[in-house]
Structure formats: structure tokens, C-alpha cells
N, C-alpha and C. Protein backbone atom coordinates (compact mmCIF):
# COMPACT_ATOMS: atom_id res chain seq x y z
N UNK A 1 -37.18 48.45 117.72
CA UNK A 1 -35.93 48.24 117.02
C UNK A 1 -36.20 48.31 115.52
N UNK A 2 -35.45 49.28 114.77
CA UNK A 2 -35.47 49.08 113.42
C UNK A 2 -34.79 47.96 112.86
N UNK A 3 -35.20 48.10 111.72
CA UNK A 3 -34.23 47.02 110.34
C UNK A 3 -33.16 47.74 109.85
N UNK A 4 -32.11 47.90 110.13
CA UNK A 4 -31.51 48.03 108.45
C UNK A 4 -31.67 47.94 107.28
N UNK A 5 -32.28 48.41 106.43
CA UNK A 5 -32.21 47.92 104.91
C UNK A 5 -31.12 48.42 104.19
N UNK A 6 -30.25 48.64 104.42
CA UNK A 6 -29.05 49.60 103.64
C UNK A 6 -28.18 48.43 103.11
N UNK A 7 -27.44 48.21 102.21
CA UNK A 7 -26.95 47.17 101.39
C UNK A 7 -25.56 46.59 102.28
N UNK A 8 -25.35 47.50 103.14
CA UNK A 8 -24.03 46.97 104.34
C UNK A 8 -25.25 46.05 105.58
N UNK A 9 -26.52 46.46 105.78
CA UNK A 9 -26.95 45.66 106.67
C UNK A 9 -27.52 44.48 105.92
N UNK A 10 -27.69 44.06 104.50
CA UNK A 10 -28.03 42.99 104.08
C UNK A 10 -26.30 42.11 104.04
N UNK A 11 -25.61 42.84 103.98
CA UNK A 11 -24.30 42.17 103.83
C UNK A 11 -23.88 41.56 105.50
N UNK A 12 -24.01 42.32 106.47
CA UNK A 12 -24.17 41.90 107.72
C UNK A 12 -24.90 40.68 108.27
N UNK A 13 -26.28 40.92 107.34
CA UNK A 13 -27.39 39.38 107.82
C UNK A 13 -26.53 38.34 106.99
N UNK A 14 -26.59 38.32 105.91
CA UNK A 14 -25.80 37.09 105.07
C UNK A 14 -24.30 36.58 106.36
N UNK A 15 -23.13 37.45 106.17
CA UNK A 15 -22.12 37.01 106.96
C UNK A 15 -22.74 36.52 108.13
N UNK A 16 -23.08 36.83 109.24
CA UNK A 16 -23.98 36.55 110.17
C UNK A 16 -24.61 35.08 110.21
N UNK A 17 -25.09 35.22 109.10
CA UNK A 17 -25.76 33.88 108.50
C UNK A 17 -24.68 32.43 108.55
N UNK A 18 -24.01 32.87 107.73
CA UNK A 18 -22.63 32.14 106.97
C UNK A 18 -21.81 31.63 107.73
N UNK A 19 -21.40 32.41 108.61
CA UNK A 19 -20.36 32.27 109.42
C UNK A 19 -20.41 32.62 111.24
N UNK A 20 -21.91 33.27 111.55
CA UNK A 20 -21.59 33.53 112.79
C UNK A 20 -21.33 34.83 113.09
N UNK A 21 -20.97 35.39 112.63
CA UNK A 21 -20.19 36.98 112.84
C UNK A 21 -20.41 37.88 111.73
N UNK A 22 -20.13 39.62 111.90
CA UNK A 22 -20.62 40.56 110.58
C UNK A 22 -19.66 40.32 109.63
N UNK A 23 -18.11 39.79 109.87
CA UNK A 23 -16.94 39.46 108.86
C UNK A 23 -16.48 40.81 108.49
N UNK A 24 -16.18 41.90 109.24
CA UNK A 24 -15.75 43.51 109.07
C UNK A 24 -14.51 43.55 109.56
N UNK A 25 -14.40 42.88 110.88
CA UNK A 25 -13.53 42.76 111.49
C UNK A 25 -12.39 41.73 111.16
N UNK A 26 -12.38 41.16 110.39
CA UNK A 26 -11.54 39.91 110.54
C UNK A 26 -10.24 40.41 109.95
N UNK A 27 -9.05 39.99 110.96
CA UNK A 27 -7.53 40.76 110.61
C UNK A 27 -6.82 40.06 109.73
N UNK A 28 -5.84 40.57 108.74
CA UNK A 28 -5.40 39.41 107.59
C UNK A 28 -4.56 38.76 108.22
N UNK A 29 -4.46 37.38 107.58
CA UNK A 29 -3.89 35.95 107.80
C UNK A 29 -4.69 35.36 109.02
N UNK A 30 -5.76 35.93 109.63
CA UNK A 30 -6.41 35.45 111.10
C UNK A 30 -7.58 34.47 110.41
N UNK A 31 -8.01 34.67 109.29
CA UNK A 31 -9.03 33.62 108.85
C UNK A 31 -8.57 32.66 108.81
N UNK A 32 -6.99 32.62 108.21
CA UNK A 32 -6.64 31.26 107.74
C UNK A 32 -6.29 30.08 109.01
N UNK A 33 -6.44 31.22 109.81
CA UNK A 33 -6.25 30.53 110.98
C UNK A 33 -6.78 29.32 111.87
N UNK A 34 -8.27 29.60 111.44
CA UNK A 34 -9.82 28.95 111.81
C UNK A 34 -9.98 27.79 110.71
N UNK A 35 -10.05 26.56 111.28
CA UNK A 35 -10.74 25.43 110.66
C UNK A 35 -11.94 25.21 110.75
N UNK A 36 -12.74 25.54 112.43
CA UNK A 36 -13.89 25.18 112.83
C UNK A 36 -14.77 26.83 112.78
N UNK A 37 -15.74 26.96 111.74
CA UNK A 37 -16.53 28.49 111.71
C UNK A 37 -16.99 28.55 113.45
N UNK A 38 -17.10 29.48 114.03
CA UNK A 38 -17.66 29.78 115.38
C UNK A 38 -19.04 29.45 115.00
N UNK A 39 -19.77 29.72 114.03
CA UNK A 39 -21.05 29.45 114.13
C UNK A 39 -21.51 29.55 112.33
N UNK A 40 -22.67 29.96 112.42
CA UNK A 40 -23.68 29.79 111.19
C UNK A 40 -23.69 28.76 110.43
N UNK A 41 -23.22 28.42 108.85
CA UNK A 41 -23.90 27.61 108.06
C UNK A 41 -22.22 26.95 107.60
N UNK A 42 -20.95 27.03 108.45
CA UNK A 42 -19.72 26.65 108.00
C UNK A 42 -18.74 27.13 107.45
N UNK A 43 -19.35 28.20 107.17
CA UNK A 43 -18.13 29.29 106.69
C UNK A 43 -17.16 29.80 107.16
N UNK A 44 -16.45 30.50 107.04
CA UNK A 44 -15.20 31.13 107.87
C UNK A 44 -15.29 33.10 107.05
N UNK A 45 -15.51 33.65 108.21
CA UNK A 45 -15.47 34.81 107.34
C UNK A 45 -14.03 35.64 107.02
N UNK A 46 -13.99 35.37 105.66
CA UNK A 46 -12.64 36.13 105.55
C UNK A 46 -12.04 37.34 105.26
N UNK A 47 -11.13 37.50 105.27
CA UNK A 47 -10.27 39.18 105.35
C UNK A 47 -10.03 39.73 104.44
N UNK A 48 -10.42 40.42 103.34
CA UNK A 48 -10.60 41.31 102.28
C UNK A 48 -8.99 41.31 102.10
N UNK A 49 -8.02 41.87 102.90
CA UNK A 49 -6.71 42.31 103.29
C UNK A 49 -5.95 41.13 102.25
N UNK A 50 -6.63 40.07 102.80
CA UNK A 50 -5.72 38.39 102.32
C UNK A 50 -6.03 38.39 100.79
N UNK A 51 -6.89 38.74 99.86
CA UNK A 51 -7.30 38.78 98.58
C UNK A 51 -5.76 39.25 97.66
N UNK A 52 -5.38 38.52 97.02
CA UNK A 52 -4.22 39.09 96.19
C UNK A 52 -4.96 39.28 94.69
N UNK A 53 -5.06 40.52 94.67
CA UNK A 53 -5.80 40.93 93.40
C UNK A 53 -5.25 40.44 92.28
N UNK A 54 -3.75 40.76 92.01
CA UNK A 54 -3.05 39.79 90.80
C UNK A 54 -3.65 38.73 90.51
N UNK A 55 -3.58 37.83 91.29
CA UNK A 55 -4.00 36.31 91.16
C UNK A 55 -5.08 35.55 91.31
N UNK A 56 -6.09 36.43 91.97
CA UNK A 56 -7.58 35.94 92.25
C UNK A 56 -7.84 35.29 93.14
N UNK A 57 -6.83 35.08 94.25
CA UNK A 57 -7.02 33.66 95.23
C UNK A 57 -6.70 34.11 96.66
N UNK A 58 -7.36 33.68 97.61
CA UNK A 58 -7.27 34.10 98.68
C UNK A 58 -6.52 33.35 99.33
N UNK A 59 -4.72 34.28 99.51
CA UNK A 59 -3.61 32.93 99.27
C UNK A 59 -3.45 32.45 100.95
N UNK A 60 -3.75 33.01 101.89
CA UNK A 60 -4.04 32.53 103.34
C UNK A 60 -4.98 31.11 103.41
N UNK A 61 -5.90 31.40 102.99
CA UNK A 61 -6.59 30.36 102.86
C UNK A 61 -6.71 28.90 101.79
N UNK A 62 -5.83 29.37 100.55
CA UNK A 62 -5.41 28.43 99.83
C UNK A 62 -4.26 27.71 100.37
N UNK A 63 -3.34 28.38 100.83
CA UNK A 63 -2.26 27.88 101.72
C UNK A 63 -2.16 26.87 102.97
N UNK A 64 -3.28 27.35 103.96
CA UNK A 64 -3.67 26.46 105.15
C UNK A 64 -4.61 25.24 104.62
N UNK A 65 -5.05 25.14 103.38
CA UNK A 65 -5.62 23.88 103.02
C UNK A 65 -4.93 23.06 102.25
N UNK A 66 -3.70 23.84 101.68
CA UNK A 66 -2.68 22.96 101.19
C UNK A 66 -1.86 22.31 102.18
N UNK A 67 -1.55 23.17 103.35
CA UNK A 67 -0.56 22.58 104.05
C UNK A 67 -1.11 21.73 105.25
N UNK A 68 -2.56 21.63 105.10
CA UNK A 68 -2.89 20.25 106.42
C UNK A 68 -3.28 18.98 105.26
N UNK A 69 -3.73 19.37 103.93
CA UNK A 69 -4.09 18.05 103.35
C UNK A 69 -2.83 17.49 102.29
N UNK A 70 -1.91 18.40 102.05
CA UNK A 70 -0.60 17.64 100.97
C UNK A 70 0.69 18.52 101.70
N UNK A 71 0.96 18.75 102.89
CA UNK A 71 2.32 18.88 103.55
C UNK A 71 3.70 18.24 102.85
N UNK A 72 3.42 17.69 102.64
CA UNK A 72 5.09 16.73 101.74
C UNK A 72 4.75 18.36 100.38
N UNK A 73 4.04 17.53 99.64
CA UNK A 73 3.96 18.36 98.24
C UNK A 73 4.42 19.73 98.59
N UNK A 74 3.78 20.62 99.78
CA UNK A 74 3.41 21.64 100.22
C UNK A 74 5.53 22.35 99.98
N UNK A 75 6.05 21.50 100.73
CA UNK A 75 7.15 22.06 101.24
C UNK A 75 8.44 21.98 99.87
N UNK A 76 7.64 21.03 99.26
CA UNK A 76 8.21 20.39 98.00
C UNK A 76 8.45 22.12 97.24
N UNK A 77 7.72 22.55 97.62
CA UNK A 77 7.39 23.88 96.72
C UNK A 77 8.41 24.57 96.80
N UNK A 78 9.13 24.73 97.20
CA UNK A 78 10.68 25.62 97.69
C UNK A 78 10.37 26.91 98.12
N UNK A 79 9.27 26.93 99.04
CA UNK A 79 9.10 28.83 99.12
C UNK A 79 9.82 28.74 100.14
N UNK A 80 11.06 29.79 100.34
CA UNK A 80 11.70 30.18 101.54
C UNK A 80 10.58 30.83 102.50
N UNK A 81 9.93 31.80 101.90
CA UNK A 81 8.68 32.13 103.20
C UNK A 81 7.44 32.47 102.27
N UNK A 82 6.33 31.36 102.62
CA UNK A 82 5.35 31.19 101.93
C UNK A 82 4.89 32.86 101.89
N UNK A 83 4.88 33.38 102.91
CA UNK A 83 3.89 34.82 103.68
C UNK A 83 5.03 36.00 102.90
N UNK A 84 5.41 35.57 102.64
CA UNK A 84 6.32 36.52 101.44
C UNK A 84 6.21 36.72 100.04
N UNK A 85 5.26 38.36 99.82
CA UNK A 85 4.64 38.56 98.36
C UNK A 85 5.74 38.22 97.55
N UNK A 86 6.88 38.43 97.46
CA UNK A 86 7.74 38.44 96.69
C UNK A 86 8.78 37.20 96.23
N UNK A 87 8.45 36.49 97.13
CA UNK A 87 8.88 34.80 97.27
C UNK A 87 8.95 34.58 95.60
N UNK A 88 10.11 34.10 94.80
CA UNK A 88 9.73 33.40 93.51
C UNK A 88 8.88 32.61 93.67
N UNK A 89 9.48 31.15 94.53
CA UNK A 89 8.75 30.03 94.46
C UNK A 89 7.07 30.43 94.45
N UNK A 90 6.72 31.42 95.31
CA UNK A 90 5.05 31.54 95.62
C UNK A 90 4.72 31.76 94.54
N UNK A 91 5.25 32.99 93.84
CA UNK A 91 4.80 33.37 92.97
C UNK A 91 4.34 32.83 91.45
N UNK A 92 5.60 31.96 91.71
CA UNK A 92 5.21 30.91 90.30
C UNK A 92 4.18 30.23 90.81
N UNK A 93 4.01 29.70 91.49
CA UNK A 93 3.09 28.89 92.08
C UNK A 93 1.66 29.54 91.77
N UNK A 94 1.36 30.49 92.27
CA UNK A 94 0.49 31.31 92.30
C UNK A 94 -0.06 31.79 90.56
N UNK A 95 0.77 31.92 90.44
CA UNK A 95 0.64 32.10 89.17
C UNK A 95 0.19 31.03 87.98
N UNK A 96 0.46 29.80 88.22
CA UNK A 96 -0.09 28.38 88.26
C UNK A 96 -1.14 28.22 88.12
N UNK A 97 -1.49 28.12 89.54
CA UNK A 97 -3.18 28.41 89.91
C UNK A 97 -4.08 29.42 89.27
N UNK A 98 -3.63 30.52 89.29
CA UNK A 98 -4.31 31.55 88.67
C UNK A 98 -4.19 31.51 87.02
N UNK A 99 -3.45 30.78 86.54
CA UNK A 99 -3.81 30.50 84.79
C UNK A 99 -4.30 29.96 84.59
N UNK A 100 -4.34 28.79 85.58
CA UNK A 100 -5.28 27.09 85.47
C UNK A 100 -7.39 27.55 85.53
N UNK A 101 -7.04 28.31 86.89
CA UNK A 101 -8.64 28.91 86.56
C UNK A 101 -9.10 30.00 86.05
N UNK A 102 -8.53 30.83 85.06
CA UNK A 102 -8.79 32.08 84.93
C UNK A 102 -8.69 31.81 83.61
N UNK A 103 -9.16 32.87 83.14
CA UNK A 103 -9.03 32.95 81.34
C UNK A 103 -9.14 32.17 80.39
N UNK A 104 -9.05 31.44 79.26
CA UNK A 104 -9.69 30.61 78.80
C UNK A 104 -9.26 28.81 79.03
N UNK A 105 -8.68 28.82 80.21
CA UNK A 105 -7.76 27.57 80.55
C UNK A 105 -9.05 26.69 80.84
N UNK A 106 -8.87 26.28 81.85
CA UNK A 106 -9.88 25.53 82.51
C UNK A 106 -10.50 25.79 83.57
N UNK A 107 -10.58 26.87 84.19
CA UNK A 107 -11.69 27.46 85.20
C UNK A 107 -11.67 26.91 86.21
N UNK A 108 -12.27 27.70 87.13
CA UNK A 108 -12.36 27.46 88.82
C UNK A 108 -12.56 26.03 89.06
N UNK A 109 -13.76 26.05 88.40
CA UNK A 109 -14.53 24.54 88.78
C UNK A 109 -13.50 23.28 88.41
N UNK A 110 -13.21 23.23 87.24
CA UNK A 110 -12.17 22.51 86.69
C UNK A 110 -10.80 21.58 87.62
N UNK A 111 -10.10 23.12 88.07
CA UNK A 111 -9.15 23.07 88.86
C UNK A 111 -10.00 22.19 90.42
N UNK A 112 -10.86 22.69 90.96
CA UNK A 112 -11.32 22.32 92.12
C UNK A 112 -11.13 20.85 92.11
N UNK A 113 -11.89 20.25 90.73
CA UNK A 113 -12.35 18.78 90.40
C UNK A 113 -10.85 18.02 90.51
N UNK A 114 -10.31 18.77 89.95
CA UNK A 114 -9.31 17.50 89.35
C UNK A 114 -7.83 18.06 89.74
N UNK A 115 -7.93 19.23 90.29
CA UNK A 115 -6.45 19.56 90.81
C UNK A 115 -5.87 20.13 89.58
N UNK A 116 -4.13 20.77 90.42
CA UNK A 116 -3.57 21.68 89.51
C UNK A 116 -2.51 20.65 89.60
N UNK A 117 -1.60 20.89 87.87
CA UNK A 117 0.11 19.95 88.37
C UNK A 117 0.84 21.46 88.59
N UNK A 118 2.25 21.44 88.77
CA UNK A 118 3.07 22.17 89.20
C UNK A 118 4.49 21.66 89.20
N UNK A 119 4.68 21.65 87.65
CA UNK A 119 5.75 20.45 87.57
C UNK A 119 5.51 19.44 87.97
N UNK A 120 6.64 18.86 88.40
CA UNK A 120 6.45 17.46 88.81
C UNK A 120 5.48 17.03 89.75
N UNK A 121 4.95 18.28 90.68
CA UNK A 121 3.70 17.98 91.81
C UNK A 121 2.69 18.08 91.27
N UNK A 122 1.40 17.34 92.06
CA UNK A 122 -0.17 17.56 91.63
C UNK A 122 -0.40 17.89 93.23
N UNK A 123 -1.27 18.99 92.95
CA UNK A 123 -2.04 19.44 94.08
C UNK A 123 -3.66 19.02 93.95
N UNK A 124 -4.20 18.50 94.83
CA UNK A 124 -5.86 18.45 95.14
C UNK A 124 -6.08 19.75 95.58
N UNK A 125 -7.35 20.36 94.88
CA UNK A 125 -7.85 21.62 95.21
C UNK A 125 -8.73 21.56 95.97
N UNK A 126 -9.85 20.41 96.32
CA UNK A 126 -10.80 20.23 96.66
C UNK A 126 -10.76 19.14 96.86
N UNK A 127 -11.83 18.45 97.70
CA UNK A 127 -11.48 17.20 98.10
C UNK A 127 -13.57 17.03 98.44
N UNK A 128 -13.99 16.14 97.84
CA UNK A 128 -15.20 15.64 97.69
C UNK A 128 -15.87 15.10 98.37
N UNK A 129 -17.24 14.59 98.64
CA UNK A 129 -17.95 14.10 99.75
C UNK A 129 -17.28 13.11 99.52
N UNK A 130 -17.33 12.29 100.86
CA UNK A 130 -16.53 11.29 100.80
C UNK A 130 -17.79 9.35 100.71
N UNK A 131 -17.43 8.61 100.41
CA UNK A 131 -18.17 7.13 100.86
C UNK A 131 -18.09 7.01 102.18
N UNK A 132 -19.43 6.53 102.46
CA UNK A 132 -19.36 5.94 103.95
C UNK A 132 -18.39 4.78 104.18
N UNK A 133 -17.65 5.43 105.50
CA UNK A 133 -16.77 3.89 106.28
C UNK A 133 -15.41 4.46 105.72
N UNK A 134 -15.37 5.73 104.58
CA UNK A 134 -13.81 5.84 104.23
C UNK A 134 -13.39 6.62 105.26
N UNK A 135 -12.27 6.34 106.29
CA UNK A 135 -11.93 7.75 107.19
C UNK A 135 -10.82 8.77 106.99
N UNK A 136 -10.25 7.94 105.75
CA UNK A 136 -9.03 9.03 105.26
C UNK A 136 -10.01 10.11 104.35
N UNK A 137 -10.64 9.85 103.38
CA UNK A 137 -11.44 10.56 103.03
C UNK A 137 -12.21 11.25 103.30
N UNK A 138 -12.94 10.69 104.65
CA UNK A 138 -13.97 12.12 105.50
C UNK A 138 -12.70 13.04 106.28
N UNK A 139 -11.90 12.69 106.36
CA UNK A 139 -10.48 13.71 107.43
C UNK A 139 -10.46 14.57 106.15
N UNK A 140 -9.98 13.76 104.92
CA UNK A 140 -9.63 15.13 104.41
C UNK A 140 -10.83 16.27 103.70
N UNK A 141 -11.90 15.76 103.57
CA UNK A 141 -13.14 16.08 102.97
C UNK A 141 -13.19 17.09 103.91
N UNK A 142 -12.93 17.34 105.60
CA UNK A 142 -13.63 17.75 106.71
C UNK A 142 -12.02 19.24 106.62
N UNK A 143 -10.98 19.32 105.69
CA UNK A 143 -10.31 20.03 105.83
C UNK A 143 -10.44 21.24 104.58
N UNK A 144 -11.96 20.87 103.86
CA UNK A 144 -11.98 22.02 102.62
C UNK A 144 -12.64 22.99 103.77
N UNK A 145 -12.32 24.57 103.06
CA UNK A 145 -12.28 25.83 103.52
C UNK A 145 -13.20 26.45 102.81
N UNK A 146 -14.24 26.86 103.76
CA UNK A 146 -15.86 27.48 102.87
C UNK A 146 -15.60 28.75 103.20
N UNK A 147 -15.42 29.51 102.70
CA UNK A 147 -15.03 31.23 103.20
C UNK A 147 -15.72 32.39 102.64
N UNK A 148 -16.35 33.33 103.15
CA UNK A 148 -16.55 34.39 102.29
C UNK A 148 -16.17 35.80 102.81
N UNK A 149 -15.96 36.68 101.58
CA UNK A 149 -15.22 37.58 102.07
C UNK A 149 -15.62 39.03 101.65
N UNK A 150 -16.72 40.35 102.60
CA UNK A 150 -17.25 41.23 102.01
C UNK A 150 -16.31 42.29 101.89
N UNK A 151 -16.68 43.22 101.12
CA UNK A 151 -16.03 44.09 100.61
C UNK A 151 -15.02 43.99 99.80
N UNK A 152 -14.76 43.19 99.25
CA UNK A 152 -13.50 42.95 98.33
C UNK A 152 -13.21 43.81 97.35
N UNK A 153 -12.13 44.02 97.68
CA UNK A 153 -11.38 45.17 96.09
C UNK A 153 -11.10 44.00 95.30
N UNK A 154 -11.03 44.35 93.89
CA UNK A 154 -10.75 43.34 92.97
C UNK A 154 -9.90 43.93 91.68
N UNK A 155 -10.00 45.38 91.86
CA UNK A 155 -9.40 45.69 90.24
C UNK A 155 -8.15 46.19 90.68
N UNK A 156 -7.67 45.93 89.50
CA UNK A 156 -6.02 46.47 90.20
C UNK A 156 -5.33 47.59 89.77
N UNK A 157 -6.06 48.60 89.55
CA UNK A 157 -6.23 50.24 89.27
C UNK A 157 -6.78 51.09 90.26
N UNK A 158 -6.07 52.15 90.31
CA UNK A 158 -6.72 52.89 91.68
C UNK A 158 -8.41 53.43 91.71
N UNK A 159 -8.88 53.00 90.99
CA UNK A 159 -10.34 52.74 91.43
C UNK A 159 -10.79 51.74 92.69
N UNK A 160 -10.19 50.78 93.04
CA UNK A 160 -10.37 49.99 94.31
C UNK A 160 -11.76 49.56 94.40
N UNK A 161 -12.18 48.86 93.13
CA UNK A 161 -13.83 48.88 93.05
C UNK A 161 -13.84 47.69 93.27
N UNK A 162 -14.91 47.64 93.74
CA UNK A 162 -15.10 46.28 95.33
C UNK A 162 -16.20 45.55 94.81
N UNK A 163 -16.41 44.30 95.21
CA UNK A 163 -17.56 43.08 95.33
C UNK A 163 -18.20 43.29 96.85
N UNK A 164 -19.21 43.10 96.82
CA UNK A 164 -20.13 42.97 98.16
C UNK A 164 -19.59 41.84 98.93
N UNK A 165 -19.75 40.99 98.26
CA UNK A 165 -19.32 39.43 99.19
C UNK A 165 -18.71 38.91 97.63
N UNK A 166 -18.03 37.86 97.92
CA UNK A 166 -17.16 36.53 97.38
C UNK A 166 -17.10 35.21 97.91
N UNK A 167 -17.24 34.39 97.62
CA UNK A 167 -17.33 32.87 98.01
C UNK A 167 -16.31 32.35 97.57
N UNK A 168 -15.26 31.62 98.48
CA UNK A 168 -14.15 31.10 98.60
C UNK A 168 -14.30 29.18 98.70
N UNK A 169 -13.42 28.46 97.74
CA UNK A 169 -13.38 27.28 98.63
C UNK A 169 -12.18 27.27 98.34
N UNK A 170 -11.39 27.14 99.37
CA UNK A 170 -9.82 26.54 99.54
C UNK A 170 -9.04 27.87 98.95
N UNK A 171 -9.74 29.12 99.27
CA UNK A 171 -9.09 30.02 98.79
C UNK A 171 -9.29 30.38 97.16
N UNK A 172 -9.72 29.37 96.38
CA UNK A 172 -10.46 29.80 95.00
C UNK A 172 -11.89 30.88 94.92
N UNK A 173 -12.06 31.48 94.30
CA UNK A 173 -13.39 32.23 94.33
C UNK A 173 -14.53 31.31 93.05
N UNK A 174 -15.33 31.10 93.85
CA UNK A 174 -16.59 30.74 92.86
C UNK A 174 -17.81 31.26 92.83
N UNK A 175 -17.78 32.18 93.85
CA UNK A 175 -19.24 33.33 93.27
C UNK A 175 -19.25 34.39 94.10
N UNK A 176 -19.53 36.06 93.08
CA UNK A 176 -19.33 36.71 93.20
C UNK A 176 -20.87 37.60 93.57
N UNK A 177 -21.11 38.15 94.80
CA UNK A 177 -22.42 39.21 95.02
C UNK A 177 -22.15 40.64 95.09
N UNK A 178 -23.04 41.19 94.09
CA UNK A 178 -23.38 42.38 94.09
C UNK A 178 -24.35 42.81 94.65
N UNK A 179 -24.95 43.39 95.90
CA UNK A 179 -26.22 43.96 96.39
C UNK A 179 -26.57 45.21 96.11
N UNK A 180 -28.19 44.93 95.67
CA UNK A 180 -28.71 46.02 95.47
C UNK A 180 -30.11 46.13 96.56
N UNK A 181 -30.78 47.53 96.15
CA UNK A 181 -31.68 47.40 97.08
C UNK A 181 -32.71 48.29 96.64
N UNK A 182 -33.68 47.62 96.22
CA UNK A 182 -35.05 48.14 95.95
C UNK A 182 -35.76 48.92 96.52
N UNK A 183 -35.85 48.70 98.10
CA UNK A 183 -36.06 49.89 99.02
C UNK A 183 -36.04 51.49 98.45
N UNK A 184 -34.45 51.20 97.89
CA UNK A 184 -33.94 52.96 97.66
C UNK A 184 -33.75 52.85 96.39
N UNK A 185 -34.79 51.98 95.46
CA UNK A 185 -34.27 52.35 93.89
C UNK A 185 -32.88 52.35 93.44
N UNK A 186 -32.17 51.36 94.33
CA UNK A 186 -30.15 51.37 93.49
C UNK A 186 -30.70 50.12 92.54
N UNK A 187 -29.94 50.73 91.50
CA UNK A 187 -29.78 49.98 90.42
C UNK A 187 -28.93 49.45 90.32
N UNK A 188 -28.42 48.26 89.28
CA UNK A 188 -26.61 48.10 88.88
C UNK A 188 -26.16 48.52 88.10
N UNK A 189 -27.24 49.76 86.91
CA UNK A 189 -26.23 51.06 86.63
C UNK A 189 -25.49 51.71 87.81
N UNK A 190 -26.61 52.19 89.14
CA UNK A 190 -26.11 52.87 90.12
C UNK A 190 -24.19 52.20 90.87
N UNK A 191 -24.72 50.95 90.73
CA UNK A 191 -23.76 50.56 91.48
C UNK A 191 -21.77 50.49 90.20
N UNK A 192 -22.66 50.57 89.13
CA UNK A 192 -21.23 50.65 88.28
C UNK A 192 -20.94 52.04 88.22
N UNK A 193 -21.58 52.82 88.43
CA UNK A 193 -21.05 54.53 88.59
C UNK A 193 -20.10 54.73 89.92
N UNK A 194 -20.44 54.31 90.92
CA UNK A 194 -19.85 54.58 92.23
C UNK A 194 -18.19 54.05 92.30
């Protein structure tokens, strides 16, 4: 049996790793579906499809962690249909989120820590190890969303130029892989030409 060394079979061992599965297959809105990873290190592998390039956030999965840990707040939101690009309510919303961590605001990490407001609502983005003996706190600690998602398009020009993998929590992105591979001399000149 050979190895793969080709930069799709290092992307295969990682997902594999992560989550249990190669993550090629996964159909959009079906990640958000999964609380419990089938296997590997807790992850959930997610659907490239679900990535809303506008906004940076993988809104399937930001969504299903809003709506099992702040449901009141959640509905508070007035989206007639959350799963609807065009929804005002989402969109402001979305748009929220995506100013809060992007650009010179206060960043991913930021938002994670301490939550976003939204008018009159505050959303928890993240939710922290919890103290022993707290059980509201390990429930909700046990509802953040570890996700990663290969192949991602990210630019929003018809170039469609992609990330290898992305690391998701709660649908936020906090780290981005580029693979290369020494084997065959690719560089990351090589890989910014393609």
C-alpha cells in the first residue's frame, strides 16, 4: 500500500484525524446538524457550501450554537427564516458579528471571550471550561462547536481561491491552513499563483 503525499492526502489524514471522516463529503446545513463528532479529536467536519464569504462565519454552525445555548435571545432576533440569505433580520445580524471580529474592531478572539451585543441583546459566543460541580456550565460548555472545514473559497471575486482547511468555533474562524509539500518542491509562491 502506498502513501499519499499529495497536499489533498495530507488534508484527508488531518480531517480524518479531527473528526473521523475525509470531510469532502459533507452536504450544506448537514454539519450543523451533528453535536456529537462520529469520531477523532471532537470536531465536526464542515461543509465548505455553509461558508458565507461576505461575512466570514460559518452561519449553520453559528446558528445551531446560538439556538441550543440562548433560544429566547435567538428568536428575539426577528428572522422570519433564519436559512434565508436574504432575511434583513439575518443579515444585520450577521453583519454584527462580522464587524465585531473583523477589521480593526475587536477580533475573533475578543468576540469569542466576551460576546457580541445586538441592540438590546448580548449573545455568548463561546462558552468556557467550566468549575467543577457547575452543571449549567458544563451543559453549556459541552454545546461549543469545534469544526473544520477543507477547501474553502474565501474571496469574493471569481477567482474562488480557497484555504486548505479552516478552524471553526461556533461558526467563527480562528485558524487558517495552507498546505504545502516538500516532497514536490510547492512553495507558497507556488500556491499564490494557482
Amino acid at each position: 500500500m502506498s502513501t499519499d503525499t499529495s497536499e489533498k492526502g495530507l488534508e484527508t489524514l488531518i480531517m480524518r484525524h479531527m473528526t473521523g471522516e475525509a470531510g469532502l463529503a459533507v452536504a450544506p446545513n448537514m454539519a450543523a446538524e451533528r453535536l456529537a463528532p462520529y469520531g477523532g479529536t471532537g470536531h465536526i467536519a464542515g461543509s465548505a457550501q455553509d461558508y458565507d464569504r461576505a461575512h466570514a462565519l460559518d452561519v449553520p454552525q453559528l446558528f445551531a450554537f446560538l439556538r441550543a445555548t440562548q433560544p429566547e435571545s435567538f428568536k428575539k432576533l426577528g428572522m422570519a427564516n433564519p436559512d434565508d440569505p436574504q432575511d434583513i433580520n439575518r443579515l444585520k445580524f450577521l453583519s454584527r458579528i462580522s464587524g465585531e471580529c473583523g477589521g480593526s474592531k475587536r477580533g475573533v478572539i475578543d468576540a469569542l471571550r466576551k460576546g457580541v451585543d445586538h441592540g438590546p441583546l448580548h449573545f455568548d459566543l463561546f462558552y468556557g471550561t467550566p468549575s467543577p460541580g457547575n452543571t449549567k456550565a458544563e451543559a453549556l460548555h459541552a454545546q461549543n462547536r469545534f469544526s473544520i472545514t477543507r477547501q474553502l473559497a474565501y474571496s469574493m471575486d471569481e477567482t474562488r481561491r480557497t484555504l486548505d482547511l479552516c478552524l471553526f468555533i461556533n461558526g467563527l474562524p480562528i485558524a487558517t491552513f495552507e498546505l504545502k509539500n516538500s516532497l514536490t518542491k510547492q512553495t507558497v509562491a507556488d500556491a499564490v499563483e494557482q
